[in-house]
Every structure is written in structure tokens, then in C-alpha cells.
C-alpha atoms as a PDB file:
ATOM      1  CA  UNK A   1    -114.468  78.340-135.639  1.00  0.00           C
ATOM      2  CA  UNK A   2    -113.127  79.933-138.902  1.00  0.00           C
ATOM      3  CA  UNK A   3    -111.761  82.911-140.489  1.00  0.00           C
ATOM      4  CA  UNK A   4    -112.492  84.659-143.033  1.00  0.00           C
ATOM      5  CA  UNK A   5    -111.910  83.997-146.886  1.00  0.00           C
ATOM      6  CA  UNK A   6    -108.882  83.794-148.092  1.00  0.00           C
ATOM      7  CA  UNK A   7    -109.282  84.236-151.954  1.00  0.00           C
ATOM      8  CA  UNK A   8    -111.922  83.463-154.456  1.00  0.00           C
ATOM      9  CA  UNK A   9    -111.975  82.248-157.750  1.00  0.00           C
ATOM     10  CA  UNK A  10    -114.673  82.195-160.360  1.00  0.00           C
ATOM     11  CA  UNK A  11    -114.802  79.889-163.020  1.00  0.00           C
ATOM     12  CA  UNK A  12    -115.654  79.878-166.158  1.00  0.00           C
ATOM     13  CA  UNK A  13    -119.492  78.206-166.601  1.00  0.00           C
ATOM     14  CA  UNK A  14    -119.003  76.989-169.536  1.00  0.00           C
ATOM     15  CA  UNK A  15    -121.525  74.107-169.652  1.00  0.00           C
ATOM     16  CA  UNK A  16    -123.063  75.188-166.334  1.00  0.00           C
ATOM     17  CA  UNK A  17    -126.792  76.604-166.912  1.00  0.00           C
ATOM     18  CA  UNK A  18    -126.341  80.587-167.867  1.00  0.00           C
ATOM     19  CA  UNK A  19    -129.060  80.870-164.635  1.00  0.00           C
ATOM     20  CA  UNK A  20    -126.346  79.885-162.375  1.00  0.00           C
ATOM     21  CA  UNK A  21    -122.695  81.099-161.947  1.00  0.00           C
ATOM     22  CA  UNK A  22    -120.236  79.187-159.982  1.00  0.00           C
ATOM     23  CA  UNK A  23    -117.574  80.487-157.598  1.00  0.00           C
ATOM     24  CA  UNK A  24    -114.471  78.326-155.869  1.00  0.00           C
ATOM     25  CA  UNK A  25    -113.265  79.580-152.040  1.00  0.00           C
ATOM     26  CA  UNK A  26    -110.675  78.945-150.020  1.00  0.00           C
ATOM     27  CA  UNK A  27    -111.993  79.178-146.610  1.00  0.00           C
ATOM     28  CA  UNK A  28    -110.565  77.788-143.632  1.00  0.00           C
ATOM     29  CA  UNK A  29    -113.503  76.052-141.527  1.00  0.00           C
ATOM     30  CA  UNK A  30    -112.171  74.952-138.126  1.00  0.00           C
ATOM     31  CA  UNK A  31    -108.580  75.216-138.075  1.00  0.00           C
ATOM     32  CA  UNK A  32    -108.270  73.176-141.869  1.00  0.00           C
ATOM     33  CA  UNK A  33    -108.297  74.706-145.187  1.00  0.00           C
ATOM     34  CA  UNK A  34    -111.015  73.454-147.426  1.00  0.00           C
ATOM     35  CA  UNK A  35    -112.227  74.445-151.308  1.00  0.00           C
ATOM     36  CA  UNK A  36    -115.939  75.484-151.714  1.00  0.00           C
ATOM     37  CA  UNK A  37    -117.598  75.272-154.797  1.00  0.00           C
ATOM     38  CA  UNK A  38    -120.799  78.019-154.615  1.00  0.00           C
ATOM     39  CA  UNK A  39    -123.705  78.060-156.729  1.00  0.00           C
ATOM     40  CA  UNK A  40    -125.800  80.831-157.360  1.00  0.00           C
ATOM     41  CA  UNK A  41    -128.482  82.610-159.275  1.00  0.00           C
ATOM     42  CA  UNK A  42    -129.036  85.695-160.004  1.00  0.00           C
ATOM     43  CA  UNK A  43    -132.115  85.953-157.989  1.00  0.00           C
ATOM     44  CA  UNK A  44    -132.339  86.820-153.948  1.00  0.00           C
ATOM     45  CA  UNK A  45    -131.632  82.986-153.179  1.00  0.00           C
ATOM     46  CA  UNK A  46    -134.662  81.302-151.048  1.00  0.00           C
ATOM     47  CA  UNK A  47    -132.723  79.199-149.162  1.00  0.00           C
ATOM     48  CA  UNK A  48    -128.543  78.309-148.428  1.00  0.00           C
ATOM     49  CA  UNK A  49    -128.386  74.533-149.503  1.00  0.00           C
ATOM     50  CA  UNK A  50    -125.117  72.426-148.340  1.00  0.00           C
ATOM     51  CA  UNK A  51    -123.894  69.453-149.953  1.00  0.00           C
ATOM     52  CA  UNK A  52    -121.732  67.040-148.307  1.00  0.00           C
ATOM     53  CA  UNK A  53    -120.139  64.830-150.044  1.00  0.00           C
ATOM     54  CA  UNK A  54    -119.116  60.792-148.836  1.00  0.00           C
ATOM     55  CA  UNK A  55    -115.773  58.755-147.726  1.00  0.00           C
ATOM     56  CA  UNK A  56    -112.582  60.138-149.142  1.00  0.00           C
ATOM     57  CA  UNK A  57    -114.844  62.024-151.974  1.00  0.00           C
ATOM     58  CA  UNK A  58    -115.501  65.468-153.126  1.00  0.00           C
ATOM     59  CA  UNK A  59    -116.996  68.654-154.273  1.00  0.00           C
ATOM     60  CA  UNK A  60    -116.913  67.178-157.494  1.00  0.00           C
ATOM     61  CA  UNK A  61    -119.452  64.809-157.075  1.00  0.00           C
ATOM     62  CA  UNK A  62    -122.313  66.716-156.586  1.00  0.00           C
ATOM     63  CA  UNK A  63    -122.306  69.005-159.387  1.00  0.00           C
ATOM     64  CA  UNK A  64    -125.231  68.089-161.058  1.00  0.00           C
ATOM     65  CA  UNK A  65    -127.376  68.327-157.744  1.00  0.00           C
ATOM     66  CA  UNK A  66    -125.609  72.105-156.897  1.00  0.00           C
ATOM     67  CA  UNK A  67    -126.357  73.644-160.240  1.00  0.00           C
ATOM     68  CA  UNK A  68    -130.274  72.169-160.308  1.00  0.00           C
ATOM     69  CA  UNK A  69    -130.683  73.642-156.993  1.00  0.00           C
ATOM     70  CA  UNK A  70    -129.047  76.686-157.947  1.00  0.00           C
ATOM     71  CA  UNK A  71    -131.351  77.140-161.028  1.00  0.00           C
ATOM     72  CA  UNK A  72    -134.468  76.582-158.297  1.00  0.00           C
ATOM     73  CA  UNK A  73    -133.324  79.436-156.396  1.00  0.00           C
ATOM     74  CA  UNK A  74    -130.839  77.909-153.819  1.00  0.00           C
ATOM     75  CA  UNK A  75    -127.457  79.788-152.950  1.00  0.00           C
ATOM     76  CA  UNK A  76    -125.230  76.346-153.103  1.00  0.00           C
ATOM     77  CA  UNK A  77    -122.331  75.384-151.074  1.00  0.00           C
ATOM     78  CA  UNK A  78    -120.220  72.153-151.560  1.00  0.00           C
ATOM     79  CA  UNK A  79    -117.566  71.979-149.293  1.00  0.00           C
ATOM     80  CA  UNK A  80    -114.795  69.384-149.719  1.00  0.00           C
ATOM     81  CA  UNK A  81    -114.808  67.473-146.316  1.00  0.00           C
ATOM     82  CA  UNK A  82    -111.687  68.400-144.409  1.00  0.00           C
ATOM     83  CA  UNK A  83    -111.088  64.829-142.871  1.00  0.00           C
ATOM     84  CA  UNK A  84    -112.124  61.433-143.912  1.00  0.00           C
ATOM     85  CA  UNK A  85    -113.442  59.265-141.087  1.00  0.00           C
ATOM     86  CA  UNK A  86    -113.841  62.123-138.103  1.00  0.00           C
ATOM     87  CA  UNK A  87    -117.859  62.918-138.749  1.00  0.00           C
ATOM     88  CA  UNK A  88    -117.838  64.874-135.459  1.00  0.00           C
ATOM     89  CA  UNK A  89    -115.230  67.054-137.182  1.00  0.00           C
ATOM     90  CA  UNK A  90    -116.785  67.383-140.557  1.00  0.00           C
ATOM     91  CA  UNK A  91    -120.142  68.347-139.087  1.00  0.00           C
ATOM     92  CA  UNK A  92    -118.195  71.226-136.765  1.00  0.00           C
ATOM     93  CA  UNK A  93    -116.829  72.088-140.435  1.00  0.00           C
ATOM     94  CA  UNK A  94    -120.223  71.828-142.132  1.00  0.00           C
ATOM     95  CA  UNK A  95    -121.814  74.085-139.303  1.00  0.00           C
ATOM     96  CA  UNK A  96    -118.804  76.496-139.599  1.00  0.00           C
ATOM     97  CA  UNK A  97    -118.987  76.422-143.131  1.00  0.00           C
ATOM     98  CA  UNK A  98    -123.132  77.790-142.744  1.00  0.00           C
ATOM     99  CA  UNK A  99    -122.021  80.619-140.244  1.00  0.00           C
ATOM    100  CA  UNK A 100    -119.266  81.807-142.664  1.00  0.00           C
ATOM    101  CA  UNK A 101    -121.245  82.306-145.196  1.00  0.00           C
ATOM    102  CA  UNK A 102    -124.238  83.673-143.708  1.00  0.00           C
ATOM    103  CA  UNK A 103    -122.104  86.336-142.214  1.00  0.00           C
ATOM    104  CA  UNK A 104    -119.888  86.940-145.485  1.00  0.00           C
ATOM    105  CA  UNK A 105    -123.432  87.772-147.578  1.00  0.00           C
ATOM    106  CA  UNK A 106    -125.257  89.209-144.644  1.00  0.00           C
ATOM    107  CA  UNK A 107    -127.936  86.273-144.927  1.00  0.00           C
ATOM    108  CA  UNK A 108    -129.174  85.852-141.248  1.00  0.00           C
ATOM    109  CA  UNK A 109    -132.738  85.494-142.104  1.00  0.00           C
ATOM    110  CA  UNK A 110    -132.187  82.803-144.524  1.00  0.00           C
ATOM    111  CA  UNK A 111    -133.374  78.920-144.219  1.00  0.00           C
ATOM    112  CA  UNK A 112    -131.407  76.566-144.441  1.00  0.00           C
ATOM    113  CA  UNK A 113    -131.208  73.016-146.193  1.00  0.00           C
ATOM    114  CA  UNK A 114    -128.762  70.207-145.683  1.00  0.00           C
ATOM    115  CA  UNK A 115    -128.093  67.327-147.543  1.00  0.00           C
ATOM    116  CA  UNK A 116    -125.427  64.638-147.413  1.00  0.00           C
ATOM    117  CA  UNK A 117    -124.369  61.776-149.503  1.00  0.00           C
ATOM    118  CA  UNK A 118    -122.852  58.309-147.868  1.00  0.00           C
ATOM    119  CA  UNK A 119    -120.616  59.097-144.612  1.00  0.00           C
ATOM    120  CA  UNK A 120    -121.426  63.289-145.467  1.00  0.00           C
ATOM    121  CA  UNK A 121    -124.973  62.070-145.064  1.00  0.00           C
ATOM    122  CA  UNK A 122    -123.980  61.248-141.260  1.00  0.00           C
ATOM    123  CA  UNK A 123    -121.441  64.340-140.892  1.00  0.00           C
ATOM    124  CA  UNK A 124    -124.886  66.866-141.883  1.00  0.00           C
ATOM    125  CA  UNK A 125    -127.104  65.034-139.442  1.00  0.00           C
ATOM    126  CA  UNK A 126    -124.987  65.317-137.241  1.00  0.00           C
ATOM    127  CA  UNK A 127    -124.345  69.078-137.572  1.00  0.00           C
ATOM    128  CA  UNK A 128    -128.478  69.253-137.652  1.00  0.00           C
ATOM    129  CA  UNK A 129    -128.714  70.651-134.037  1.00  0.00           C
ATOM    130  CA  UNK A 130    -125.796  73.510-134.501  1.00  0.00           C
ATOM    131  CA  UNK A 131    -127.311  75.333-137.697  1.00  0.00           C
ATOM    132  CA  UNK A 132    -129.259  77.881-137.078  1.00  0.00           C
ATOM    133  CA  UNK A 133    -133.291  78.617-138.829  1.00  0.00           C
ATOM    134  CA  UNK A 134    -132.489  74.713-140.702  1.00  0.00           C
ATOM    135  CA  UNK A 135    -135.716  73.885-142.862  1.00  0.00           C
ATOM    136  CA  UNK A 136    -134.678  70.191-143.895  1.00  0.00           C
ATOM    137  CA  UNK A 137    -132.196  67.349-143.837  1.00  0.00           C
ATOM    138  CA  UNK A 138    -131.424  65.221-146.731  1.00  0.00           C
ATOM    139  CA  UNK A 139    -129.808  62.146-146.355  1.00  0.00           C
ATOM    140  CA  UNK A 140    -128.800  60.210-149.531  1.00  0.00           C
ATOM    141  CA  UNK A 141    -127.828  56.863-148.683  1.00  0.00           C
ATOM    142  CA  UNK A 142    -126.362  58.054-145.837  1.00  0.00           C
ATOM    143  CA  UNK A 143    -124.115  55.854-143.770  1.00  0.00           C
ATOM    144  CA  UNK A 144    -123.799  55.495-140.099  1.00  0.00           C
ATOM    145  CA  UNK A 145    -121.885  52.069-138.424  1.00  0.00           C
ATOM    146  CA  UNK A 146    -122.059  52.581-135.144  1.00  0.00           C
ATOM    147  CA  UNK A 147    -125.226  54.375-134.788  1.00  0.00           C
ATOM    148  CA  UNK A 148    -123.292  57.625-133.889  1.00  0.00           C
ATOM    149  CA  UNK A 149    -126.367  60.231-135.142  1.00  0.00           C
ATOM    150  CA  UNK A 150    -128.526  58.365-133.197  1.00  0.00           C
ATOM    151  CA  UNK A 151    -129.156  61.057-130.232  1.00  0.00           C
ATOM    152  CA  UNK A 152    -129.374  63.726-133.194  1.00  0.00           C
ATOM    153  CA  UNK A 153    -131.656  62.274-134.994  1.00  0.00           C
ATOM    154  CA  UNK A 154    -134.128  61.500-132.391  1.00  0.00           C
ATOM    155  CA  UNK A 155    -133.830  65.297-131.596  1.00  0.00           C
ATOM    156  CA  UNK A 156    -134.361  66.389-135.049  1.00  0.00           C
ATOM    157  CA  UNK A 157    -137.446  68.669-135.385  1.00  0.00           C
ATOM    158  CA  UNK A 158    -137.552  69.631-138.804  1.00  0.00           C
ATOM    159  CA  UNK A 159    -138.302  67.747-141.701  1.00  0.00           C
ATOM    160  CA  UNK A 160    -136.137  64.839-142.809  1.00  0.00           C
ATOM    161  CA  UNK A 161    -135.730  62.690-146.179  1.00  0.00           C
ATOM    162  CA  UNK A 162    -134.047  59.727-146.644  1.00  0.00           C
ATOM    163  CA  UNK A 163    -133.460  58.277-150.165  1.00  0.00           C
ATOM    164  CA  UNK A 164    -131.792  54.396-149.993  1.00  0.00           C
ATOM    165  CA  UNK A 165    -130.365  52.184-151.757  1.00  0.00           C
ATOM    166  CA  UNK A 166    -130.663  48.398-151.120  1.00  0.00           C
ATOM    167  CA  UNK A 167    -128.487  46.762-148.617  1.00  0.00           C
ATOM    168  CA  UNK A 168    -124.921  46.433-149.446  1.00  0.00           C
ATOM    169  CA  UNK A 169    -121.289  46.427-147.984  1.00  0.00           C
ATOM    170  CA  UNK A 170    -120.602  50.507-148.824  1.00  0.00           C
ATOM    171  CA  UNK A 171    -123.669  51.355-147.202  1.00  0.00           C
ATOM    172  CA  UNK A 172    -122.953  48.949-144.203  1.00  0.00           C
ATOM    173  CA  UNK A 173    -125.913  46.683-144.725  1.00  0.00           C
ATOM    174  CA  UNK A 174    -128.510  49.641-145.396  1.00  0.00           C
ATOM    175  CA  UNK A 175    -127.543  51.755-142.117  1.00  0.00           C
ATOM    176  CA  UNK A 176    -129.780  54.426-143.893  1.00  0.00           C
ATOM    177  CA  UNK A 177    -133.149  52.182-142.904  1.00  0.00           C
ATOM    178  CA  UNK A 178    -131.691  52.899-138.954  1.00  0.00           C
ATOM    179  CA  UNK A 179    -131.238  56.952-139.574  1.00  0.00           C
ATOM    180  CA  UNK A 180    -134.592  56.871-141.118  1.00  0.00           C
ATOM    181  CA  UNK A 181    -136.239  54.950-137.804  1.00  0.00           C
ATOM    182  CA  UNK A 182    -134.737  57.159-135.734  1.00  0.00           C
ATOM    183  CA  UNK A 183    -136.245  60.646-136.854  1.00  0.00           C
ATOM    184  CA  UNK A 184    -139.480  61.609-135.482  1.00  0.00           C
ATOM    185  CA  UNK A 185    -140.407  63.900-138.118  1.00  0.00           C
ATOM    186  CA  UNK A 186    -139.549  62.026-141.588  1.00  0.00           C
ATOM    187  CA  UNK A 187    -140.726  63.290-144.286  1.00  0.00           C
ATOM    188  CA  UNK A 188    -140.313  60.962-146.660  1.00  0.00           C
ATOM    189  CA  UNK A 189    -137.922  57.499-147.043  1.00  0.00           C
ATOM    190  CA  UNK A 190    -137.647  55.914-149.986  1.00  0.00           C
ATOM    191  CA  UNK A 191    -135.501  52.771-151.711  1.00  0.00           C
ATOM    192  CA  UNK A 192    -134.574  53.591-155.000  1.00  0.00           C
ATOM    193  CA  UNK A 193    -134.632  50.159-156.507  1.00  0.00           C
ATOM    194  CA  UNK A 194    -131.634  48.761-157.741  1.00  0.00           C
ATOM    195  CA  UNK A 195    -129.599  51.608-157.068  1.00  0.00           C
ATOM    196  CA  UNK A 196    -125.892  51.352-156.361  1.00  0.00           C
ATOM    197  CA  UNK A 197    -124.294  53.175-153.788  1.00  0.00           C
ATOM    198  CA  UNK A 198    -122.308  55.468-156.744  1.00  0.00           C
ATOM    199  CA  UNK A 199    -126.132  55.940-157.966  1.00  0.00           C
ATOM    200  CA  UNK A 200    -126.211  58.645-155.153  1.00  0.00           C
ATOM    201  CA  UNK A 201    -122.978  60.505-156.758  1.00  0.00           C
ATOM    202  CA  UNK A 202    -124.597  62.840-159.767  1.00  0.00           C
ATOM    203  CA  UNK A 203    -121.101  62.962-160.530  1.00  0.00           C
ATOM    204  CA  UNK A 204    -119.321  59.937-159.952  1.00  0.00           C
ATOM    205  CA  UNK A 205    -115.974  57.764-161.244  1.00  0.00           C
ATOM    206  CA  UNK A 206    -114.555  54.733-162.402  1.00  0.00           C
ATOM    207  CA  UNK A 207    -113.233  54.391-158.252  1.00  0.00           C
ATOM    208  CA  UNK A 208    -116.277  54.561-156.743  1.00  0.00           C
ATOM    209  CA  UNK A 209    -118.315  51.729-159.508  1.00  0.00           C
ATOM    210  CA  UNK A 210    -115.323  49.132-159.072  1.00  0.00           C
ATOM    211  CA  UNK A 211    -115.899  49.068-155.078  1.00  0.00           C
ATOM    212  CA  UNK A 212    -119.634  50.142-154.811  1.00  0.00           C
ATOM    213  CA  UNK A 213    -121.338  48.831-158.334  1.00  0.00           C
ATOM    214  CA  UNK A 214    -121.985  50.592-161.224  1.00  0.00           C
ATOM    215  CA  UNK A 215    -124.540  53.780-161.377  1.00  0.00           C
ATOM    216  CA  UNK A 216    -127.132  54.363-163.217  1.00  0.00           C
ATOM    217  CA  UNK A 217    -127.964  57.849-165.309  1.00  0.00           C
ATOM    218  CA  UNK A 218    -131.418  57.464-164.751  1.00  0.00           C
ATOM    219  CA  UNK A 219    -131.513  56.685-161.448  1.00  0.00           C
ATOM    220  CA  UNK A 220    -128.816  59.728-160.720  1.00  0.00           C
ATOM    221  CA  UNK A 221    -131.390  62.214-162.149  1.00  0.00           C
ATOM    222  CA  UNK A 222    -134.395  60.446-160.391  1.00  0.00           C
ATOM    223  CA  UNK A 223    -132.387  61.294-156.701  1.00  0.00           C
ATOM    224  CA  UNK A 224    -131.434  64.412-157.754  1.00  0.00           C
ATOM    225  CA  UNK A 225    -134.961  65.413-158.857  1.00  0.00           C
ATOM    226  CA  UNK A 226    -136.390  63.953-155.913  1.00  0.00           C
ATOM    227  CA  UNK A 227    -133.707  65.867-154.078  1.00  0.00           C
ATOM    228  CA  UNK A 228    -134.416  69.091-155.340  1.00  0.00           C
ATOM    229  CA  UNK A 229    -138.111  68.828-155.036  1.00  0.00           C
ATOM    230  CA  UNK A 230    -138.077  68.152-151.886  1.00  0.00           C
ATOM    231  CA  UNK A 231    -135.727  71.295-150.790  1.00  0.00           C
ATOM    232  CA  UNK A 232    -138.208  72.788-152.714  1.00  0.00           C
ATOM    233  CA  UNK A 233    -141.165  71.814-151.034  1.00  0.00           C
ATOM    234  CA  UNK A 234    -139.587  72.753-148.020  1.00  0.00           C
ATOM    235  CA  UNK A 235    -138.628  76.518-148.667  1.00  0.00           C
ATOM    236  CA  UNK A 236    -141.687  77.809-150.283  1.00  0.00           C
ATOM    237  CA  UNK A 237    -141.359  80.360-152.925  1.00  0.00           C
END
């Protein structure tokens, strides 16, 4: 399913919170080679946290979210997605992704939290029921057209949150209101009003507001709060 790490590159925090320190991989997950931003403190981490990002997007994006999750005691991973419309393949990645770095940092007894943005909302659901000792899905705005998570997330046994925005074309008519009907053990789904589909992105671009409508920074910071709390809430100090 993958091999080992191939290099590793820190880079400089800069502007990143001094609690957290921020380290780029090359790892190949599944056959395809894919950069990994990780996030950690300098704590024992509580809990791995994986961010997946949406359609033909990346690491990038989620900055914001890794390094407040980092400071709360989460060891981070943001993988960029190795393909762009193959979900079955980016959850196989995603659950690959969990296994090589539990292994690499001897972390077998660790929870685990995923959370997915758009179309990586639908490739971490669907990866739900292949990660091992998982303590919560996340699924922001998460997209699914053809109801393909449907089996897993009638399965899913463990917490789930779903933050929405309201129906529109790049969330295919609010297919996050169908995820969240299908999970038997929701924790939580909320519509954050007036959001834009970019509004999900902490870290988003002029690309994504010219097809999906322009975001908001409050609104960013009120999912990502609400995001982090509720990973919180879930892995108990």
C-alpha cells in the first residue's frame, strides 16, 4: 500500500505559531507520489488529524485549520490528493497515508480524526471503515453526486459532523444534507449561513471565488473553530 519516506523537508515557520513546527514529505501512498504537509507540537500529540482537501485542490488550503489543530495537541497530516475525480483511490491513499505514519512514529495506540473538505470530504468518508481506532469524521461541505458513501456512511459508528453550506452548483445542490441523513451517529450538522463553497477553504484563491462565490474571513474562522472544537471534544485531553 506504500513505502516508506522518501525525504523530508522542514520549513521554515516563519508566521506559523512557535507551538507548532511544520514538516513537508514525500511519501508514496499507493503506487503515486504525494507531498504531506505535517503539523506538530511539541507535546505527545492526542490524536493524528487528516485533512483532505477538495476537487483539483491542495495541501495549501487547509493551513489555517492544520496549525489550530496542531496548537490543540493534534499531530496534523495534509496530504495532497493523488488523483482528482477517483474518491475510491484517494480514500485507499488517505487510509495508506494513516498506516504510514502510525508506523513511521510508532503511534499504534493513537485516535484518530478525519476531516475532509468538498470531494476530500467524500474521499475520508469513504476511507472511514479502513482506519483503524478512528474517533470522528468531519465533513466540510462535503460533496457526493452519486451517493457513492452511501453504504459507508450508514456503517459509520463513530461520531460524525457535518458543517454546510447552502445549496449551490459546487456542492451539487447541497449533497452534504444526503451524507448527513445517512449517518446513524451524527454528531452535529450545521448550515453555516451564507457561506460559499470557498468559505470551507481556510486558505483559499482567486480560482476557487470566481467558480464557487466569494469567502468570507469570518465565516472561515467560524468552520475552523467549530472544526477544531469538535476534534476536540472528541479526543479528550
Amino acid at each position: 500500500m506504500f513505502r516508506a519516506f522518501l525525504f523530508s523537508l522542514t520549513i521554515a515557520t516563519g508566521t506559523a505559531p512557535a507551538v507548532a513546527a511544520v514538516e513537508t514529505h514525500l511519501l508514496t501512498l499507493t503506487g503515486h507520489a504525494s507531498m504531506v504537509d505535517v503539523y506538530a507540537s511539541a507535546a505527545p500529540p492526542r490524536a493524528l488529524a487528516v485533512i483532505a482537501h477538495g476537487f483539483t485542490r491542495s495541501r495549501a488550503q487547509h493551513v489555517v485549520l492544520a496549525e489550530q489543530l496542531a496548537e490543540a495537541g493534534f499531530l496534523v497530516a495534509v496530504p495532497d490528493l493523488p488523483h482528482s475525480v477517483r474518491h475510491e483511490a484517494n480514500a485507499d491513499a488517505i487510509v495508506a497515508l494513516v498506516a504510514a505514519i502510525v508506523a513511521e512514529r510508532e503511534l499504534d495506540t493513537l485516535p484518530v480524526v478525519l476531516i475532509g473538505t468538498s470531494a476530500g470530504g467524500l474521499a475520508s468518508l469513504l476511507a472511514t471503515d479502513r482506519v483503524p481506532r478512528l474517533a470522528l469524521w468531519v465533513g466540510l461541505d462535503p460533496v457526493d453526486a452519486f451517493g457513492q458513501s452511501k453504504r459507508v456512511a450508514r456503517s459509520l459508528r463513530v461520531p460524525a459532523v457535518v458543517l454546510r453550506g447552502p445549496s449551490g452548483a459546487c456542492n451539487v445542490s447541497g449533497s452534504a444534507r444526503r451524507i448527513a441523513a445517512w449517518l446513524p451517529n451524527r454528531r452535529m450538522e450545521r448550515r453555516i449561513a451564507s457561506a460559499s463553497h470557498c468559505d470551507f477553504e481556510d486558505t483559499t484563491d482567486w480560482r476557487c471565488e470566481s467558480i464557487c462565490g466569494p469567502a468570507d474571513a469570518v465565516r472561515q474562522s467560524l468552520i475552523v473553530t467549530e472544526a477544531v472544537k469538535v476534534a476536540r471534544e472528541a479526543v479528550p485531553d
